[in-house]
Protein backbone atom coordinates (compact mmCIF):
# COMPACT_ATOMS: atom_id res chain seq x y z
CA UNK A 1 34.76 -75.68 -58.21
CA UNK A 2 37.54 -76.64 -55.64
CA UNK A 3 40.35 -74.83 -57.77
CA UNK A 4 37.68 -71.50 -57.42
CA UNK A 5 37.43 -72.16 -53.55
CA UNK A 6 40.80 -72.52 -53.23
CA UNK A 7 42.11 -69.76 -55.45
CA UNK A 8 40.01 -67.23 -53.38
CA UNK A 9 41.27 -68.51 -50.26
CA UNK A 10 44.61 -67.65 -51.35
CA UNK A 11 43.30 -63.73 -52.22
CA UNK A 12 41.71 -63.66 -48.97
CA UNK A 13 45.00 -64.78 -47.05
CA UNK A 14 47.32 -62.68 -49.34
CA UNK A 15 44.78 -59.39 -48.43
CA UNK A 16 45.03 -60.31 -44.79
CA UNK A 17 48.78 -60.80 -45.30
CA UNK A 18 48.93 -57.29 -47.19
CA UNK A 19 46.75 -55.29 -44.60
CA UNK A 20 48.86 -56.29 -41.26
CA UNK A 21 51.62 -53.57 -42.06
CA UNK A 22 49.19 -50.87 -42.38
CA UNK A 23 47.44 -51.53 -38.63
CA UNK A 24 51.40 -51.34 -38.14
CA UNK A 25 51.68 -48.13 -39.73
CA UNK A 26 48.93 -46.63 -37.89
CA UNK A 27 49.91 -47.49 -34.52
CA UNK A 28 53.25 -45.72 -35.84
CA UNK A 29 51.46 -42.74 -36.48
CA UNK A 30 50.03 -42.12 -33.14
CA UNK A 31 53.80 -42.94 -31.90
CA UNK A 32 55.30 -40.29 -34.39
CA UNK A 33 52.59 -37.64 -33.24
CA UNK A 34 53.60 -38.35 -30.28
CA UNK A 35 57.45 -37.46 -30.81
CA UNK A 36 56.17 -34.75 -32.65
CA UNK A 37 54.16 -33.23 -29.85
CA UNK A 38 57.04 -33.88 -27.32
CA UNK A 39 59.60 -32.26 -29.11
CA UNK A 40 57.29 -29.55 -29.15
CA UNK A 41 56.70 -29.66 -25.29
CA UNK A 42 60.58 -29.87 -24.98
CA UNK A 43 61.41 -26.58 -27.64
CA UNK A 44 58.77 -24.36 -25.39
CA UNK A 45 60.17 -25.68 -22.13
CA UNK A 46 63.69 -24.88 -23.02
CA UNK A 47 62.21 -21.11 -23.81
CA UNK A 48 60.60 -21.02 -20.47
CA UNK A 49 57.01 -21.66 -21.88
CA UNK A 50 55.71 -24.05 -18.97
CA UNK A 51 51.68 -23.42 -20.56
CA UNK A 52 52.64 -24.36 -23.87
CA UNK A 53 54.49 -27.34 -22.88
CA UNK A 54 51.45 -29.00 -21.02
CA UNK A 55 49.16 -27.97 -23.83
CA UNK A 56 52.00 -30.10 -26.04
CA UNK A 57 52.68 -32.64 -23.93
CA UNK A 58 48.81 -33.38 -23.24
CA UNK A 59 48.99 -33.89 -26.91
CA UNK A 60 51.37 -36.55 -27.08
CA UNK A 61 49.83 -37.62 -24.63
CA UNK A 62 46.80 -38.22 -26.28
CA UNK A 63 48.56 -40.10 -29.22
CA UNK A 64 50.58 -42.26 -27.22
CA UNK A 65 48.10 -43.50 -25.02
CA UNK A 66 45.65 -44.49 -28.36
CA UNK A 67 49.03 -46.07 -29.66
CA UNK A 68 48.98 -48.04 -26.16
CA UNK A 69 45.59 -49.29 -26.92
CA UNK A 70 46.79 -51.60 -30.10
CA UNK A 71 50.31 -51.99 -28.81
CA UNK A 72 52.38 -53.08 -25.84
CA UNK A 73 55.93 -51.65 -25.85
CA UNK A 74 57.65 -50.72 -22.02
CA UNK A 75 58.96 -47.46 -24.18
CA UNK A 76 55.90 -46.46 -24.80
CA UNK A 77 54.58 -46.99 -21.37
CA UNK A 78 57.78 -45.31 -20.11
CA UNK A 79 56.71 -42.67 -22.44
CA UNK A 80 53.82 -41.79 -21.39
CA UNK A 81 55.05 -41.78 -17.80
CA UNK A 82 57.58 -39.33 -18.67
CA UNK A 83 55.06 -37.50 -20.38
CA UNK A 84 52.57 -37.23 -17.46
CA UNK A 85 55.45 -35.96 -15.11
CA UNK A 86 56.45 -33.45 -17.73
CA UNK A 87 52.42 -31.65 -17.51
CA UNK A 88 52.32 -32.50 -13.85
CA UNK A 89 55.74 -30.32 -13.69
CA UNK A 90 54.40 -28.22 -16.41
CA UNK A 91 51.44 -26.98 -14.20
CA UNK A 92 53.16 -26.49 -11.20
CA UNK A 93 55.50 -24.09 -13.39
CA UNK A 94 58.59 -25.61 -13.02
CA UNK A 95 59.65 -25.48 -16.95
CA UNK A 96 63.12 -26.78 -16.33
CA UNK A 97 61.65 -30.37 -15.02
CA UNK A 98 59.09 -30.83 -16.94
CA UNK A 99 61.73 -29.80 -19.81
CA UNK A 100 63.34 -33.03 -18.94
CA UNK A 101 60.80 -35.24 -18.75
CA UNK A 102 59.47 -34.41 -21.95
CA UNK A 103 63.11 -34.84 -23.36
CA UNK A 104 63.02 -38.53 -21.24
CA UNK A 105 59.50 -38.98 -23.20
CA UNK A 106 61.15 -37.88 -26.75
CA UNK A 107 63.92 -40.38 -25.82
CA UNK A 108 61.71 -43.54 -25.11
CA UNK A 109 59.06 -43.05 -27.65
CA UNK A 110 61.64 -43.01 -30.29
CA UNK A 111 62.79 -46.61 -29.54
CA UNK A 112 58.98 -47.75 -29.69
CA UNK A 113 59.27 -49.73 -33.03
């Protein structure tokens, strides 16, 4: 009976051991829809698209901040400043600085490991 108890202790541990990459992996996923969405919000910005690079930068946006949630990183929380300056810029219809934030937002988020 005790080699039983112990035996599925060890299961249960190696199952919690086993399932700690993938809460990695999806925190990682909100960060790399995140880059995603900012390099998108950087391509329209360098075209002179200031609409579509809010609507993309909200999106990373979105993804970054539900990576925050499980995650504490100062890139990402640079990130998603950057991010916010690049739709506040964005709306005002200055392309060219909101460009660069979003490029400062690409830049950070990429170092969030």
């Amino acid at each position: 009976m005790n080699m039983i108890f112990q035996r599925g202790l060890l299961v249960l541990g190696a199952i919690a051991l086993l399932s700690m990459p993938l809460v990695a992996q999806a925190n990682n996923k909100h960060v790399g829809e995140a880059i995603e969405h900012a390099k998108e919000a950087v391509e329209h910005g360098k075209k002179g698209h200031a609409d579509a690079l809010v609507k993309h930068a909200e999106g990373a946006l979105k993804h970054a901040e539900a990576a925050q949630k499980d995650m504490k990183n100062p890139h990402l929380d640079e990130g998603i400043k950057q991010l916010k300056e690049a739709i506040e810029h964005g709306k005002a219809g200055h392309a060219d600085i909101a460009t660069e934030h979003a490029e400062g937002a690409v830049t950070h988020l990429s170092e969030v490991k």
